[in-house]
N, C-alpha and C. Protein backbone atom coordinates (compact mmCIF):
# COMPACT_ATOMS: atom_id res chain seq x y z
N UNK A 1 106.59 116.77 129.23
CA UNK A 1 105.85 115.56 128.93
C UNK A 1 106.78 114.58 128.21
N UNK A 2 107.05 113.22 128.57
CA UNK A 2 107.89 112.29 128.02
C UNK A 2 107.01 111.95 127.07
N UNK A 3 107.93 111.72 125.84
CA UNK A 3 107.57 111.03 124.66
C UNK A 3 107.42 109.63 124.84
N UNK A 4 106.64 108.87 124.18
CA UNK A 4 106.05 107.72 124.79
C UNK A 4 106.98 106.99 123.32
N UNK A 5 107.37 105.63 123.65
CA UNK A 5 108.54 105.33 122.27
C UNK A 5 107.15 104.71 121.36
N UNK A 6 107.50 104.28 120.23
CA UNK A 6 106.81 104.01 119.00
C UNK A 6 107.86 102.21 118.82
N UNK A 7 107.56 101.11 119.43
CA UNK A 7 107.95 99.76 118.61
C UNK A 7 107.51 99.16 117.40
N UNK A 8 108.03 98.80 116.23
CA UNK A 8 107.07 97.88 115.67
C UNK A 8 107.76 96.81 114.90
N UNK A 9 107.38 95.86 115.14
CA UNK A 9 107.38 94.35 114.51
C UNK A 9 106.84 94.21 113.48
N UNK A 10 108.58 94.12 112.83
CA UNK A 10 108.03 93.64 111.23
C UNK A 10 107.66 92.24 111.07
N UNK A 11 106.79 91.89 110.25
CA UNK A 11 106.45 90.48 110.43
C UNK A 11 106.09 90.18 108.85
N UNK A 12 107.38 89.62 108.20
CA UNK A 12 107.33 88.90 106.76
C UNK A 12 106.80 87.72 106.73
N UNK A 13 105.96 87.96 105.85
CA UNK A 13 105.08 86.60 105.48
C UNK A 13 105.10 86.03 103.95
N UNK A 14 105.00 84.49 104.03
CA UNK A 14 105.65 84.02 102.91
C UNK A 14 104.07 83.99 101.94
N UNK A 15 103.14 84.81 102.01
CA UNK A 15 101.99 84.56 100.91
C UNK A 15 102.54 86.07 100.69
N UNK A 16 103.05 87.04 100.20
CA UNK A 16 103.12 88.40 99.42
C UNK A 16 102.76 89.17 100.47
N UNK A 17 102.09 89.32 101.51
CA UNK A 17 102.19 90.06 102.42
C UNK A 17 103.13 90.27 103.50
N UNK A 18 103.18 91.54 103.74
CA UNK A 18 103.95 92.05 104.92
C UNK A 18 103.21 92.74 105.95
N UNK A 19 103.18 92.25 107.20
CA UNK A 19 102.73 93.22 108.19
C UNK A 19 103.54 94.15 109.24
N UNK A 20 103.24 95.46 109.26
CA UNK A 20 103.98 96.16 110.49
C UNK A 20 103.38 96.69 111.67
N UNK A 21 103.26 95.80 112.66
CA UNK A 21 102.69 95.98 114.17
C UNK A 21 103.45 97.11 114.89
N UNK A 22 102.48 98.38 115.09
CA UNK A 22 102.75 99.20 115.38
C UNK A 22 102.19 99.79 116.91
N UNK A 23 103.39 99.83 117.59
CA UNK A 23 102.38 100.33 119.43
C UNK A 23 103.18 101.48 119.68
N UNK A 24 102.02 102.30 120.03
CA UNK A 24 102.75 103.62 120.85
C UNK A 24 102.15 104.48 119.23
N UNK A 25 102.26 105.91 120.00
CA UNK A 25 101.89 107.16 119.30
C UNK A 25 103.17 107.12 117.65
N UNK A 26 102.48 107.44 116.61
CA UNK A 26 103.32 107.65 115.39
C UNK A 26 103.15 109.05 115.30
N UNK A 27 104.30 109.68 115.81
CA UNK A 27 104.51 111.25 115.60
C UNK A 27 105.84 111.45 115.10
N UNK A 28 105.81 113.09 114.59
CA UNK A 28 107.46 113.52 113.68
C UNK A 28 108.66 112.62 114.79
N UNK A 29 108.71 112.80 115.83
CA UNK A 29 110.03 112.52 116.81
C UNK A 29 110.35 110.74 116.49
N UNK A 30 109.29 110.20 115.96
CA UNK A 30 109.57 108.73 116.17
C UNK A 30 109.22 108.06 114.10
N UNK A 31 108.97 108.99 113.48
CA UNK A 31 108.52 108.54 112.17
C UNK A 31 109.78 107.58 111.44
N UNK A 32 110.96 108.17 111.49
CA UNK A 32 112.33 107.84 110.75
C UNK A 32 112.06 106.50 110.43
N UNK A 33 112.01 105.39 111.75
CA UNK A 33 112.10 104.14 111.74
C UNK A 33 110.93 103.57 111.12
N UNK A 34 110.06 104.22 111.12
CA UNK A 34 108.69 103.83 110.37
C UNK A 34 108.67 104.09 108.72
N UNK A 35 108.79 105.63 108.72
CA UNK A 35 109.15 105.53 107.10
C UNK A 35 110.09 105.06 106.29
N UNK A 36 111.57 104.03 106.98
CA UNK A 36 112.48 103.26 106.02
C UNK A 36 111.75 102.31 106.24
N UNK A 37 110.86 101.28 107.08
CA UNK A 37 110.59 100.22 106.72
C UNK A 37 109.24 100.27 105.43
N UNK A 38 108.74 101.33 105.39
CA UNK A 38 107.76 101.51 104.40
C UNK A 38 108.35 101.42 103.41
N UNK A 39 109.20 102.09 102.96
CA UNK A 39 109.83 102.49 101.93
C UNK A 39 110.83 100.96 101.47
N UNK A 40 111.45 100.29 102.51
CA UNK A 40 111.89 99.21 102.28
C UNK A 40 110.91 98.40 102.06
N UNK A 41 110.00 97.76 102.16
CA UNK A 41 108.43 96.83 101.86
C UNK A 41 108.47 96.88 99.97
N UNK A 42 108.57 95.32 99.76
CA UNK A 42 108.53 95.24 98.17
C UNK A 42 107.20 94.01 98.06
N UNK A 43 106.77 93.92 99.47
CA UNK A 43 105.65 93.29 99.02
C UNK A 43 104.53 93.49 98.72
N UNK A 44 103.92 92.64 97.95
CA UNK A 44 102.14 93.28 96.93
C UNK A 44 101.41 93.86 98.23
N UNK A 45 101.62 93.24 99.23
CA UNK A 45 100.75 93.82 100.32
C UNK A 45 101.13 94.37 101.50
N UNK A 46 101.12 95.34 102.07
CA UNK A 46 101.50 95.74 103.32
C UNK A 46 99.88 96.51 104.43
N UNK A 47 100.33 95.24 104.67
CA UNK A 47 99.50 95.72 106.20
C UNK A 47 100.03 96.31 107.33
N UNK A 48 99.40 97.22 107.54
CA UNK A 48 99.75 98.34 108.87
C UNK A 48 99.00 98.39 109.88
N UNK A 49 99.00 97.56 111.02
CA UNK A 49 98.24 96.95 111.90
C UNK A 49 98.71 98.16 112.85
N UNK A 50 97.79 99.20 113.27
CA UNK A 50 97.39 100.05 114.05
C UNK A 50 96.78 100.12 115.58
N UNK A 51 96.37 98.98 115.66
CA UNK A 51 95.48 98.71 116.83
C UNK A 51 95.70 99.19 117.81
N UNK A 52 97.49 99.08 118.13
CA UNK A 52 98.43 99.67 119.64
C UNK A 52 98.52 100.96 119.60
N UNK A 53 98.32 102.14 118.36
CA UNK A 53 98.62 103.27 118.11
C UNK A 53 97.07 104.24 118.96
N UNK A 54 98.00 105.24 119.38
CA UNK A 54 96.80 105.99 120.66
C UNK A 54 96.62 106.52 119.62
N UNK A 55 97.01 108.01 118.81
CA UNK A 55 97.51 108.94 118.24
C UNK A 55 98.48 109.22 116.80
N UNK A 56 98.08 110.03 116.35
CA UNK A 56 99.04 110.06 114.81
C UNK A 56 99.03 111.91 115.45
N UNK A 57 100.04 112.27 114.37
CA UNK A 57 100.09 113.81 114.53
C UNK A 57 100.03 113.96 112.92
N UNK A 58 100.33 115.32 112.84
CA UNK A 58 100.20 115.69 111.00
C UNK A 58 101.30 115.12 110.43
N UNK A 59 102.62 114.66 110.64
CA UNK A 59 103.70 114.62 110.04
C UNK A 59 103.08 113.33 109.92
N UNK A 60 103.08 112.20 111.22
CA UNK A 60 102.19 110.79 110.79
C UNK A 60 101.49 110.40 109.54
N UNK A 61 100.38 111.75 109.61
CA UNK A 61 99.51 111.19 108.56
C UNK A 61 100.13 111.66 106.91
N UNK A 62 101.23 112.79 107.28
CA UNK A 62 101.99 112.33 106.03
C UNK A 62 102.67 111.73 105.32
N UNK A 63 103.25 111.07 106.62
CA UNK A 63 103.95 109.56 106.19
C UNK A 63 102.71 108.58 105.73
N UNK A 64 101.76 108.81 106.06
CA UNK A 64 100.36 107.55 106.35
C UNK A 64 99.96 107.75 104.18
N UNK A 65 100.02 109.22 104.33
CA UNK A 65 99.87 109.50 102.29
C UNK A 65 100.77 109.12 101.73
N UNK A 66 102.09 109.45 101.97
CA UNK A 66 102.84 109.11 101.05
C UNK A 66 102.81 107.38 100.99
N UNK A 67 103.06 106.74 101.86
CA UNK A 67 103.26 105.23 101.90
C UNK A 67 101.79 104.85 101.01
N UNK A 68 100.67 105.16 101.06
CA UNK A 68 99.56 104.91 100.45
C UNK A 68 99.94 105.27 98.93
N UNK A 69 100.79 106.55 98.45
CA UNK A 69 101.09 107.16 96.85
C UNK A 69 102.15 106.08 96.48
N UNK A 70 102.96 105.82 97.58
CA UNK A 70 104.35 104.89 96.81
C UNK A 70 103.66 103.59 96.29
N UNK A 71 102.99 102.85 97.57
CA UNK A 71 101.89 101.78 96.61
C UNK A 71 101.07 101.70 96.07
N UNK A 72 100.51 102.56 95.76
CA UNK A 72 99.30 102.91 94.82
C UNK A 72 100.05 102.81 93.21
N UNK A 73 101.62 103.69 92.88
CA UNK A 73 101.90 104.19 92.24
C UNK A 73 102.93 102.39 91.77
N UNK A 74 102.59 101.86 92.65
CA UNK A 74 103.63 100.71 92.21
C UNK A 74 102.74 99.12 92.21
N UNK A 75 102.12 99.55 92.15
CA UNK A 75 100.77 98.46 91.59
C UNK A 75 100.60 97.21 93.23
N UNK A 76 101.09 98.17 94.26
CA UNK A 76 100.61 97.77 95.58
C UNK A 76 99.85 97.74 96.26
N UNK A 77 99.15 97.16 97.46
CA UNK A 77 97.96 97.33 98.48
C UNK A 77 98.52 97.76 99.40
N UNK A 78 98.13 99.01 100.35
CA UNK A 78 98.65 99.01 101.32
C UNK A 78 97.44 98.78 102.55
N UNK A 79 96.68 98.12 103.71
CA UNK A 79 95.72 98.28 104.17
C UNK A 79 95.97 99.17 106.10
N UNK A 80 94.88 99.49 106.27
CA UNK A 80 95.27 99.79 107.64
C UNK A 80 94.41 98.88 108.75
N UNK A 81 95.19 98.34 109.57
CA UNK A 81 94.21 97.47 110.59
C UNK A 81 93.84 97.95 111.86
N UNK A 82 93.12 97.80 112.53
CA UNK A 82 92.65 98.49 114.10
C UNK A 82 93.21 99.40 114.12
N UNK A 83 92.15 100.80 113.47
CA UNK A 83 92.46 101.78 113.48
C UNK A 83 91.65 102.76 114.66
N UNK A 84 92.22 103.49 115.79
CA UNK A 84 91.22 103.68 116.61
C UNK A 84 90.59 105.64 115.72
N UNK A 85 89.62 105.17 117.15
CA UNK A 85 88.43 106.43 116.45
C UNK A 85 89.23 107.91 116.71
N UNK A 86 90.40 107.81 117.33
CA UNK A 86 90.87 109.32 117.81
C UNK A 86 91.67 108.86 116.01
N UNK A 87 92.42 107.73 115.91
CA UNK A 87 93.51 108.16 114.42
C UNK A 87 92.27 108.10 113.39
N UNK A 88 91.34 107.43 113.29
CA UNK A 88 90.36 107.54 112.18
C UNK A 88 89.78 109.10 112.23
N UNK A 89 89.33 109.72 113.18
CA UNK A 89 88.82 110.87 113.01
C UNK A 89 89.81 111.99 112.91
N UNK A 90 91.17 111.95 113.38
CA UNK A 90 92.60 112.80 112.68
C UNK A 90 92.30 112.29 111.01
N UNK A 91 92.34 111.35 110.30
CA UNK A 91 92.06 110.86 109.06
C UNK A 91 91.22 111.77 108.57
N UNK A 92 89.96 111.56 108.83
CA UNK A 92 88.49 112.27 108.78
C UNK A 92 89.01 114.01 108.38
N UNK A 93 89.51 114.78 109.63
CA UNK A 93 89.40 116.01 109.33
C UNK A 93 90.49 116.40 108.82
N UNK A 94 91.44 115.71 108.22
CA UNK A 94 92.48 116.28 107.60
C UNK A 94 92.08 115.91 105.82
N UNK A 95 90.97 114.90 105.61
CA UNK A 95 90.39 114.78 104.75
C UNK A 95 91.10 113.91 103.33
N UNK A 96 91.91 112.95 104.53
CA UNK A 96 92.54 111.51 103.42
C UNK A 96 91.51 110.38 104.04
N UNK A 97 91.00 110.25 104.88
CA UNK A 97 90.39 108.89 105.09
C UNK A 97 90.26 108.05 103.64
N UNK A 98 89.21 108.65 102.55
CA UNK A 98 89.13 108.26 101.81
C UNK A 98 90.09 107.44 100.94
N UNK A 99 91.61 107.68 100.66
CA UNK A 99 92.71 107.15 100.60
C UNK A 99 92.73 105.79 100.90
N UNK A 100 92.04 105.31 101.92
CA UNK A 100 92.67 104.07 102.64
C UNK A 100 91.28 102.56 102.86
N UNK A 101 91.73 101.97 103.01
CA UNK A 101 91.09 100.64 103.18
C UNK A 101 91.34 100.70 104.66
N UNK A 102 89.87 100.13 105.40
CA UNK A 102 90.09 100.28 106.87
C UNK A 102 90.02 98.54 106.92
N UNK A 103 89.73 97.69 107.80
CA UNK A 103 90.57 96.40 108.22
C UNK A 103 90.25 96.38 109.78
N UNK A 104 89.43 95.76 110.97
CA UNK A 104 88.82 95.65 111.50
C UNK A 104 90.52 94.81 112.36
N UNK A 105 90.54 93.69 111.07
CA UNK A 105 91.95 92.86 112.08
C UNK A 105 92.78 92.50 110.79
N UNK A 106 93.34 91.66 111.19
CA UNK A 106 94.91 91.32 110.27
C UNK A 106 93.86 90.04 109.76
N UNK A 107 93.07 89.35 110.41
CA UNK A 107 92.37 88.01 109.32
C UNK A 107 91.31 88.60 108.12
N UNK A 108 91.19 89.80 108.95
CA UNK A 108 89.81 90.57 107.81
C UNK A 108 90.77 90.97 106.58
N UNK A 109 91.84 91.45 107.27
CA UNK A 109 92.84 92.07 105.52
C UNK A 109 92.92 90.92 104.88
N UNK A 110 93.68 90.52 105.26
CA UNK A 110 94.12 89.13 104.53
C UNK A 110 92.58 88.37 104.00
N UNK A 111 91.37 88.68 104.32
CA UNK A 111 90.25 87.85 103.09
C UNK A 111 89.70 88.77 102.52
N UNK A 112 89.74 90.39 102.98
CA UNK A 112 89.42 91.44 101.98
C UNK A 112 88.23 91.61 102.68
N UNK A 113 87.81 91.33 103.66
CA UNK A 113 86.69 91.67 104.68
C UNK A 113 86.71 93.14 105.49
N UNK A 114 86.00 94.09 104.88
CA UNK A 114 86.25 95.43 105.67
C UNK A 114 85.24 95.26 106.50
């Protein structure tokens, strides 16, 4: 089975937010490039626009905690946007959903509209 690639577009924005448009499955084989731009993000806000994402695997959603602990722990927001019902319910039974702010779209984050 071919691995399907993971793109995402960073997109700096000059009000304190940052968004990272993410398409294709976020699994261990493709995380690397995902967790330095997390880890690089010094803005108050990072939005993680999900919408293109089929799938997360477990390593995913450990990148998905930690990036939530690094800003939590650094007086950051991190939100998640179009999150589908297969990655919301991986969320669900691994039992972080709670962790996270869900975000319908990138205009709902940005007014705090869940």
């Amino acid at each position: 089975m071919p691995q399907e690639p993971l793109s995402i577009e960073d997109l700096a924005r000059q009000d304190g937010k940052r968004v990272l448009r993410l398409k294709g499955p976020l699994v261990i084989s493709n995380l690397f490039d995902f967790q330095s731009r997390v880890r690089s993000s010094t803005s108050q806000a990072l939005i993680l626009d999900l919408t293109d994402v089929p799938y997360v695997d477990s390593a995913a959603i450990g990148a998905l905690v930690g990036a939530h602990i690094s800003h939590q722990k650094g007086g950051r927001a991190l939100m998640l946007v179009g999150v589908c019902e297969r990655v919301h319910h991986a969320l669900q039974i691994t039992n972080v959903e709670s962790l996270f702010v869900f975000y319908p779209s990138i205009d709902a984050a940005d007014h705090g509209h869940v």
